[in-house]
Protein backbone atom coordinates (compact mmCIF):
# COMPACT_ATOMS: atom_id res chain seq x y z
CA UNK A 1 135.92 -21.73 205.84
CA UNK A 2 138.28 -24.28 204.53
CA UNK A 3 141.22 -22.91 202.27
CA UNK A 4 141.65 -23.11 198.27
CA UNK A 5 144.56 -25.97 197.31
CA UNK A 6 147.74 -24.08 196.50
CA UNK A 7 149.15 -24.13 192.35
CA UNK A 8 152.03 -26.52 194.10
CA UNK A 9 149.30 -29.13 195.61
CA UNK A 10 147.06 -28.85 192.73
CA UNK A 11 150.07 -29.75 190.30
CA UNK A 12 151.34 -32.76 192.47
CA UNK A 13 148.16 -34.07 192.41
CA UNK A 14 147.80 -34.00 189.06
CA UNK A 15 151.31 -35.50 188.56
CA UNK A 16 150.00 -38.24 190.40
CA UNK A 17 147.15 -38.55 189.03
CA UNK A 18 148.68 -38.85 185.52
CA UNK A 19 151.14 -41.51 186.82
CA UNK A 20 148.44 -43.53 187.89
CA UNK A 21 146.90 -43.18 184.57
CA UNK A 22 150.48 -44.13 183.04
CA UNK A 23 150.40 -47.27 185.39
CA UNK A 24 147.21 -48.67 184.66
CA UNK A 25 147.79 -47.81 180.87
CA UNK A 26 151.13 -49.80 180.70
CA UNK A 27 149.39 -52.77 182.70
CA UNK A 28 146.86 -52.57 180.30
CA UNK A 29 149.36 -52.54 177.41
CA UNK A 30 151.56 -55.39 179.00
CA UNK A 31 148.32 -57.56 179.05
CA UNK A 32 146.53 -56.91 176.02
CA UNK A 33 149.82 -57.25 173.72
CA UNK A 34 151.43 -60.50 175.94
CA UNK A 35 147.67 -62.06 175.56
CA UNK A 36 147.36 -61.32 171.72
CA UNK A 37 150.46 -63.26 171.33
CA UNK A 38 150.14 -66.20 173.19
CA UNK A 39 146.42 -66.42 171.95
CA UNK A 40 148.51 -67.41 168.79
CA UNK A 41 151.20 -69.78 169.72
CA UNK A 42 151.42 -72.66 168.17
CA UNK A 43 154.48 -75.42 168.90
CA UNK A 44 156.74 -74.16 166.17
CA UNK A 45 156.13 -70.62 167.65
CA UNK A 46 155.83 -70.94 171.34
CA UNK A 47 159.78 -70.55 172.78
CA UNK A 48 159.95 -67.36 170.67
CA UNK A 49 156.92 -65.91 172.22
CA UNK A 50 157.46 -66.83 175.82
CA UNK A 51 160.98 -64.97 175.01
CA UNK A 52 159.44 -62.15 173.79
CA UNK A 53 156.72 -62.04 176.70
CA UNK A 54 159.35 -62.51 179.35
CA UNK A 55 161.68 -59.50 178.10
CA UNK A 56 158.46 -57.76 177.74
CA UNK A 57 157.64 -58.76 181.51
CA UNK A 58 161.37 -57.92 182.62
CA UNK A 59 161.11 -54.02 181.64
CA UNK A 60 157.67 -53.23 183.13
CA UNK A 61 159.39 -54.31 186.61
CA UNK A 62 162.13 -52.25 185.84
CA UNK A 63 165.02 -55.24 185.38
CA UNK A 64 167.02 -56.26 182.45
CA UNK A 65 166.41 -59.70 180.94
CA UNK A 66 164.05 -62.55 182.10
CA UNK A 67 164.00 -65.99 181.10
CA UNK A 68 161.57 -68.83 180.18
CA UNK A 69 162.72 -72.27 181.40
CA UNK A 70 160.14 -74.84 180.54
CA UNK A 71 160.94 -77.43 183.22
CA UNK A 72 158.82 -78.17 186.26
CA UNK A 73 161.74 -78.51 188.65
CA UNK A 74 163.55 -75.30 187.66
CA UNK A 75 164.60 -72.43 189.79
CA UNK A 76 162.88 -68.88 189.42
CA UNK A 77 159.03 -67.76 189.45
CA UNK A 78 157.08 -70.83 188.88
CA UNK A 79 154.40 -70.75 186.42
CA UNK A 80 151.51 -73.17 186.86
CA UNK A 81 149.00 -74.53 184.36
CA UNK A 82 145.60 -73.56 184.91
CA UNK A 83 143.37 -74.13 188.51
CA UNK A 84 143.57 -73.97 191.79
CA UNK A 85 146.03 -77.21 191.71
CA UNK A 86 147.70 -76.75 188.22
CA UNK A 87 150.96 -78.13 188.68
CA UNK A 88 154.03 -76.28 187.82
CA UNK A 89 154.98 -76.27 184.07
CA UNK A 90 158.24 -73.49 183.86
CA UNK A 91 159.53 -71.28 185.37
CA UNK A 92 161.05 -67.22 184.94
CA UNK A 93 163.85 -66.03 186.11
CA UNK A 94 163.77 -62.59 186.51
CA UNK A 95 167.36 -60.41 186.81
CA UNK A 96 167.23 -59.01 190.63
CA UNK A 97 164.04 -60.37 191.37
CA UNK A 98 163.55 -63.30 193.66
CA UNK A 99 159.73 -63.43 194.06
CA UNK A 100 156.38 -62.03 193.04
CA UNK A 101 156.25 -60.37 196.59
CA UNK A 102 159.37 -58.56 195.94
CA UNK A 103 157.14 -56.19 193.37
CA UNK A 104 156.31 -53.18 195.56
CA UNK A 105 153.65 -52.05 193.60
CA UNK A 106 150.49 -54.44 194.61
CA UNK A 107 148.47 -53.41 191.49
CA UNK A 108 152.14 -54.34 189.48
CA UNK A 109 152.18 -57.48 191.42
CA UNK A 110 149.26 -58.42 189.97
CA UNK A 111 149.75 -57.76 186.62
CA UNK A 112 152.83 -60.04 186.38
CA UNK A 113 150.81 -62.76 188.33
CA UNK A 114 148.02 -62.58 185.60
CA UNK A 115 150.76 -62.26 182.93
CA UNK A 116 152.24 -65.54 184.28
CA UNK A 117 148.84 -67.51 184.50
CA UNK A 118 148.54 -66.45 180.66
CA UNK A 119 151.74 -68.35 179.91
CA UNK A 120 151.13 -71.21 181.97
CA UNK A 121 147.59 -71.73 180.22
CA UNK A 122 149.75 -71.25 176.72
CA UNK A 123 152.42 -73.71 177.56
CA UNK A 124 149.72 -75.85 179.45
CA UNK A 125 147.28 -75.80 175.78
CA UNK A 126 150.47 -76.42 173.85
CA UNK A 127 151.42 -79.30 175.80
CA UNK A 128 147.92 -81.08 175.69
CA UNK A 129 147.58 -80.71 171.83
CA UNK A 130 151.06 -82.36 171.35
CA UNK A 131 149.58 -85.24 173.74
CA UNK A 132 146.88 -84.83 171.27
CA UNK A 133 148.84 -84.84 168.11
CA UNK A 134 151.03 -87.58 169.46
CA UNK A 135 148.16 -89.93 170.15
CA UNK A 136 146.51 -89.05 166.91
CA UNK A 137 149.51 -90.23 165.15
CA UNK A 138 149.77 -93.16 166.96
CA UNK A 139 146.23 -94.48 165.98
CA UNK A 140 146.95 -93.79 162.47
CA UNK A 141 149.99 -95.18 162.40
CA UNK A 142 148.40 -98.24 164.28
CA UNK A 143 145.35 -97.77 161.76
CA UNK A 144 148.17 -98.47 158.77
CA UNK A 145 149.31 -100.95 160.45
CA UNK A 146 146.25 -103.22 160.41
CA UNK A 147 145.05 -102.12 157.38
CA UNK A 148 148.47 -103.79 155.86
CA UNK A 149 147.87 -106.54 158.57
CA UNK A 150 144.67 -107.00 156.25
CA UNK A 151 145.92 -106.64 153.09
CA UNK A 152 148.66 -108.85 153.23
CA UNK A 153 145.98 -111.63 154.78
CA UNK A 154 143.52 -111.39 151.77
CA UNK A 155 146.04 -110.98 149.86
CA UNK A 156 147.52 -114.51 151.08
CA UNK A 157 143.77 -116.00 150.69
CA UNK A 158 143.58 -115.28 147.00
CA UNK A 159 146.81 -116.85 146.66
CA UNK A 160 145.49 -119.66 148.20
CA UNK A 161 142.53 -119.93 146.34
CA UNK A 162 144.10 -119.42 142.97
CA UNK A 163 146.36 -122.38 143.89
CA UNK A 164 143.93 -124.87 144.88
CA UNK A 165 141.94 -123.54 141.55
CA UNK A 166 145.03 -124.28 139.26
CA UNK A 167 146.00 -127.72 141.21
CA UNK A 168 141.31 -128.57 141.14
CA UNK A 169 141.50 -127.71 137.73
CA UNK A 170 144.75 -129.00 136.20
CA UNK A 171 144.31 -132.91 137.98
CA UNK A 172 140.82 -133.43 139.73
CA UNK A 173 138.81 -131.65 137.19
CA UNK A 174 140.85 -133.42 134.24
CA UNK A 175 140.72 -136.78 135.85
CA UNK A 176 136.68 -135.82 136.02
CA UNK A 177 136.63 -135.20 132.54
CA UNK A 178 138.72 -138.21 131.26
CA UNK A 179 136.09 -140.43 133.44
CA UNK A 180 132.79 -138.43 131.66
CA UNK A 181 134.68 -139.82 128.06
CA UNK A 182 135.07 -143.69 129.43
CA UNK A 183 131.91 -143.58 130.43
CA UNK A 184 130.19 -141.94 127.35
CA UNK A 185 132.30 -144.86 125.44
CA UNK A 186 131.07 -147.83 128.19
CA UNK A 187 127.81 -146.36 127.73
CA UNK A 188 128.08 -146.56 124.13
CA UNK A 189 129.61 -150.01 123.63
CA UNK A 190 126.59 -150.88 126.30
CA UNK A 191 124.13 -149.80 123.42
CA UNK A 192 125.50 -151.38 120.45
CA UNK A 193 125.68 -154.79 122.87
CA UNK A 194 121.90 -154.42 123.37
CA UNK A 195 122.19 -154.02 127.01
CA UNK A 196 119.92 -152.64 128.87
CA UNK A 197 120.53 -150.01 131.96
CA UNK A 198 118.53 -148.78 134.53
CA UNK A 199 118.15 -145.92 137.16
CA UNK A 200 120.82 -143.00 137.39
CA UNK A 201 123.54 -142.85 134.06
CA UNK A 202 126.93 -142.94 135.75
CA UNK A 203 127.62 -140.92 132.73
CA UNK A 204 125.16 -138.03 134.14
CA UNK A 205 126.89 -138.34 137.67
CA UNK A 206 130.53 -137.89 135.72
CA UNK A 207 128.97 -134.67 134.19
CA UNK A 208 127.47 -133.42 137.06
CA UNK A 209 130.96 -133.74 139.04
CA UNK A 210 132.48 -132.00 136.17
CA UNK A 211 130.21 -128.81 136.39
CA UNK A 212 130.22 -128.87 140.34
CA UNK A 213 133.99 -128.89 139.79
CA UNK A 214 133.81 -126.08 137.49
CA UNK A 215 131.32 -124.00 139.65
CA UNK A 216 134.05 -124.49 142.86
CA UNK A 217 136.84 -123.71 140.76
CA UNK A 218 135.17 -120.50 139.72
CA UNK A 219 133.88 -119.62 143.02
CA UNK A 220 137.90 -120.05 144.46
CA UNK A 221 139.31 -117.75 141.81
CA UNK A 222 137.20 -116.57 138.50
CA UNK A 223 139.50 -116.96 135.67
CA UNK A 224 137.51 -113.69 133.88
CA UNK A 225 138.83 -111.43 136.87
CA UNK A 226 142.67 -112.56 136.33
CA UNK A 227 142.05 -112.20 132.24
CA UNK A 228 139.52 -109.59 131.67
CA UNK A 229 138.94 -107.57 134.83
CA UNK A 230 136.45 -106.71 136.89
CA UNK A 231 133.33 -105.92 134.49
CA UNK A 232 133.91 -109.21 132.84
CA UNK A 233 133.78 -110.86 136.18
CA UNK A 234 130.78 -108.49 137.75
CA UNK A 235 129.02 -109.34 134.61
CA UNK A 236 129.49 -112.82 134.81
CA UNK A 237 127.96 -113.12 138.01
CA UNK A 238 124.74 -111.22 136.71
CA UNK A 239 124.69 -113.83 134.25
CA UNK A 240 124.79 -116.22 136.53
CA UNK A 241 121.63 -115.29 138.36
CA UNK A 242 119.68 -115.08 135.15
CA UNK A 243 120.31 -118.62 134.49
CA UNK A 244 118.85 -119.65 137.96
CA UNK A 245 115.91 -117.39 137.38
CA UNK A 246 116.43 -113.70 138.47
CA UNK A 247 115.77 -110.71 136.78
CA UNK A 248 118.78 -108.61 136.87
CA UNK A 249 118.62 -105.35 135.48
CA UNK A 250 122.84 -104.43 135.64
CA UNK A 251 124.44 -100.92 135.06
CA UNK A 252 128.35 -101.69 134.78
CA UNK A 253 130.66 -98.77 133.81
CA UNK A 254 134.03 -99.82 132.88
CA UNK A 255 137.28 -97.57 133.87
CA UNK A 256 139.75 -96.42 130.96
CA UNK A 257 142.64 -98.74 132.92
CA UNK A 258 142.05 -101.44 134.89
CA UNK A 259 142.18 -100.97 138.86
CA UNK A 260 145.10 -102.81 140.53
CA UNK A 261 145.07 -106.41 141.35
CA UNK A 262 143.67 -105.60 145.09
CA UNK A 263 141.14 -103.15 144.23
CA UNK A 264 139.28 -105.52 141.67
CA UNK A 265 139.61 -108.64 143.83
CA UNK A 266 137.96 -106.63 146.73
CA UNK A 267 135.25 -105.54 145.14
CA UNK A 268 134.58 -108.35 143.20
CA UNK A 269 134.38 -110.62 146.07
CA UNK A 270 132.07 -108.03 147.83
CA UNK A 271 129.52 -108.42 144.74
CA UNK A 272 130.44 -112.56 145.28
CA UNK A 273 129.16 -112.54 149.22
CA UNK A 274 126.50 -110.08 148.30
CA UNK A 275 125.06 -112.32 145.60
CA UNK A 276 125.79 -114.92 148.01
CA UNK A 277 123.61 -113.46 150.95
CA UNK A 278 120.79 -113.20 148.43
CA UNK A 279 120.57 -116.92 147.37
CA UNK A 280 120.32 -117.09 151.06
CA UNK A 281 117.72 -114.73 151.94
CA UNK A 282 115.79 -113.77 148.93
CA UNK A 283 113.17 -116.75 149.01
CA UNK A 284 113.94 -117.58 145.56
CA UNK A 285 113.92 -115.31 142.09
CA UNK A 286 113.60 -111.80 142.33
CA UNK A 287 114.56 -108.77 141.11
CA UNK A 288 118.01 -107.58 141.48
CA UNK A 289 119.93 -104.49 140.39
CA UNK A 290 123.77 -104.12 140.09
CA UNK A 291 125.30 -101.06 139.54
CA UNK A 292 128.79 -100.57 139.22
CA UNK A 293 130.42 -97.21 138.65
CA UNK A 294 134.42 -97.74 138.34
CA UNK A 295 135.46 -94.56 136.62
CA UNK A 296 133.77 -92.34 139.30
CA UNK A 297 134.74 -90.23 142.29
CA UNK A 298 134.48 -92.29 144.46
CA UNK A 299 134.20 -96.13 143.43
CA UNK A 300 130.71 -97.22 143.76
CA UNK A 301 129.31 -101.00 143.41
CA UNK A 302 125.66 -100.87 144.62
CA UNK A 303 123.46 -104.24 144.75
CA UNK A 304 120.04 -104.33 145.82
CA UNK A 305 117.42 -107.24 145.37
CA UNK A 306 113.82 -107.32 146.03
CA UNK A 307 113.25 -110.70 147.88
CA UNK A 308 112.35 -111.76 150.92
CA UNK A 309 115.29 -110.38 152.92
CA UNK A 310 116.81 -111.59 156.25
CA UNK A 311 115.39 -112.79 159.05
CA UNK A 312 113.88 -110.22 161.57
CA UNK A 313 116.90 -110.84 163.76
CA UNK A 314 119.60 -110.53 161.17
CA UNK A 315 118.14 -106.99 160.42
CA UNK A 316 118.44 -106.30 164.08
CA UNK A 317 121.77 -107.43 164.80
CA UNK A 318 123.06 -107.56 161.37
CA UNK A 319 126.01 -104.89 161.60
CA UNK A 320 126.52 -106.16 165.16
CA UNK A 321 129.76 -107.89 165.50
CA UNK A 322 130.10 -111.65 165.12
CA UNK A 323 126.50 -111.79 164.15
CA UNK A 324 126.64 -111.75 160.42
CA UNK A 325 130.49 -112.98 159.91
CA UNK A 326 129.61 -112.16 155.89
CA UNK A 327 128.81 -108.58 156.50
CA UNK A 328 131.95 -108.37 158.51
CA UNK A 329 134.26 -109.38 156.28
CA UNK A 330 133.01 -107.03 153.54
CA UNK A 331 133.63 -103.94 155.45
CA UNK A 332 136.97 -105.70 156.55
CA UNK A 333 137.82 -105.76 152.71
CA UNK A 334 136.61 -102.62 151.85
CA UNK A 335 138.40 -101.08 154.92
CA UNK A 336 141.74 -103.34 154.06
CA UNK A 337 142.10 -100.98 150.48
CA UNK A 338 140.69 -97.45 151.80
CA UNK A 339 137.04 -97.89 151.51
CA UNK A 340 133.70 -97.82 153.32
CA UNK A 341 130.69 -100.64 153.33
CA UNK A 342 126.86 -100.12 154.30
CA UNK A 343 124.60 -102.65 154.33
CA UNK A 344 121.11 -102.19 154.86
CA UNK A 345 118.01 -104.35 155.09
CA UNK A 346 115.35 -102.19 153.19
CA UNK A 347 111.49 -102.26 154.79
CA UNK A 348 109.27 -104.47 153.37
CA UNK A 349 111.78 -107.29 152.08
CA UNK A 350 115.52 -106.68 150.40
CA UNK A 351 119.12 -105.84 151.39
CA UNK A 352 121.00 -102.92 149.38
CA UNK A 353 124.88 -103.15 149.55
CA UNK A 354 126.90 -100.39 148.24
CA UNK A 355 130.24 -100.74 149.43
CA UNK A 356 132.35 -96.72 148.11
CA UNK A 357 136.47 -96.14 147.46
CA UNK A 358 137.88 -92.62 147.06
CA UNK A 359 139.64 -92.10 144.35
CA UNK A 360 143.08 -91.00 146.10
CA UNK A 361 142.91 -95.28 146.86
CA UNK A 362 141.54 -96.81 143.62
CA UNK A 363 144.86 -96.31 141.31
């Protein structure tokens, strides 16, 4: 009959019993609380942390200070990033402790070698998201970059075209129209004479130089947008295609102040390749709609038309690049001054444009 445990055993074993309990606790504690912290490091944060979890780390081996060095080649405990091969981000130098294996305790030992994977995956996500960041910045920065790259080359086009507009219409056009009056008075003299003429008036091919002149000169640069601004100019072109024949049904809300110089030039010359596209496509009158909303949040200019629309292969391959140059250079406006372009071939015959700019971009 085996013997009854003596007070002294029973007590010792519960003394050791209640250390263990105390161990696991303060494991438990070390993990939970060094975890919760690093779960929220952020790069501002992260050296005050690490500090924090290495002191932390320091007393539950029973030494004085640690350190965080965050530099693969440095002496101390290394601390890898995470997976079997993560390669060494930092290291911790621990007062009066050379290595993990110098922990007596195996269940200790372990702790601090989970403690340490936590920091390496910390340091390891903080690294990556600066890479991130970085790179991020980068392509914006390189994003501004050609978006000014852009700007400054439409910009240079309209210059362009509103110098050969000023030098078409100050001396060709005027030469034009001082030919049109000497031949109205040839013609003229011709009549009182008693002469005769046949086939095509050279008068009539004076005039009809004059008005192509006009037409190119207000194609290059539209003297309304420069004077009156964009809903003089928008509405121009509306009135334009009623004279050849379409039925235009036009929504155009003005803006309290006019929109900068870029803006309305953009825009305007999205509505001019638009219009463009449907001479082009439409098979001939048909119904169009422009709408133009300049005071709202964001910019909208919608046109739609109800012809015969592009071919089957421009509606495939349409927003492809280099297969409708037109298209392209659109969105490259509308991209150039902070905006967005859809075009889209509707079913059954049409193309609606409606090209958007945020507000934060239309001042």
């Amino acid at each position: 009959m085996s013997s009854l445990p003596s007070d002294g055993e029973t007590i010792a074993e519960l003394r050791e019993l209640y250390r263990a309990a105390e161990a696991r606790a303060a494991r438990l504690r070390l993990l939970s609380t060094s975890g919760r912290e690093l779960a929220e490091a952020d790069p501002s944060t992260l050296d005050a942390i690490l500090s924090r979890c290495a002191e932390r780390l320091a007393f539950f081996v029973g030494k004085r200070s640690a350190v965080i060095v965050i530099d693969p080649g440095a002496e101390g405990i290394a601390i890898h990033a995470p997976g079997p091969n993560g390669k060494e981000l930092a290291a911790i130098v621990i007062d009066g402790l050379d290595a993990l294996d110098d922990i007596p305790d195996e269940e200790d030992r372990e702790a601090v070698r989970m403690e340490l994977e936590l920091m390496g995956a910390t340091i390891d996500r903080i690294e990556k998201e600066s890479e991130r960041g970085e790179l991020v910045a980068a392509l914006k920065e390189r994003e501004k970059r050609l978006e000014m790259l852009l700007e400054r080359i439409f910009t240079a086009q309209e210059e362009e075209r509103r110098r050969v507009s000023h030098e078409l219409h100050d001396g060709v056009a005027q030469t034009a129209t001082a030919l049109v009056r000497i031949l109205e008075g040839a013609e003229t003299a011709a009549k009182k004479s008693g002469a005769s003429s046949d086939g095509v008036s050279p008068t009539d091919v004076a005039r009809s130089l004059v008005s192509e002149l006009r037409r190119v000169i207000g194609g290059l640069r539209p003297t309304l947008l420069d004077d009156l601004g964009l809903p003089a100019a928008l509405q121009s072109l509306c009135d334009g295609l009623e004279a050849e024949g379409f039925t235009v049904s036009q929504r155009i809300t003005p803006r309290a102040q006019r929109h900068c110089p870029l803006i309305e030039t953009a825009l305007f010359r999205v509505a001019q390749e638009a219009i463009a596209n449907i001479h082009k496509h439409a098979g001939g009158p048909c119904e169009v709609s422009v709408e133009a909303d300049l005071h709202s949040d964001p910019v909208v200019l919608r046109i739609s038309d109800h012809g015969n629309g592009p071919s089957e292969e421009t509606r495939l391959r349409g927003d492809g690049p280099g297969h409708n140059v037109g298209i392209e250079v659109m969105k490259e406006r509308m991209t150039a001054i902070g905006g967005t372009l859809e075009w889209r071939a509707v079913d059954g015959g049409g193309v609606t444009v409606v090209a958007r700019l945020p507000a934060g971009h239309s001042a």
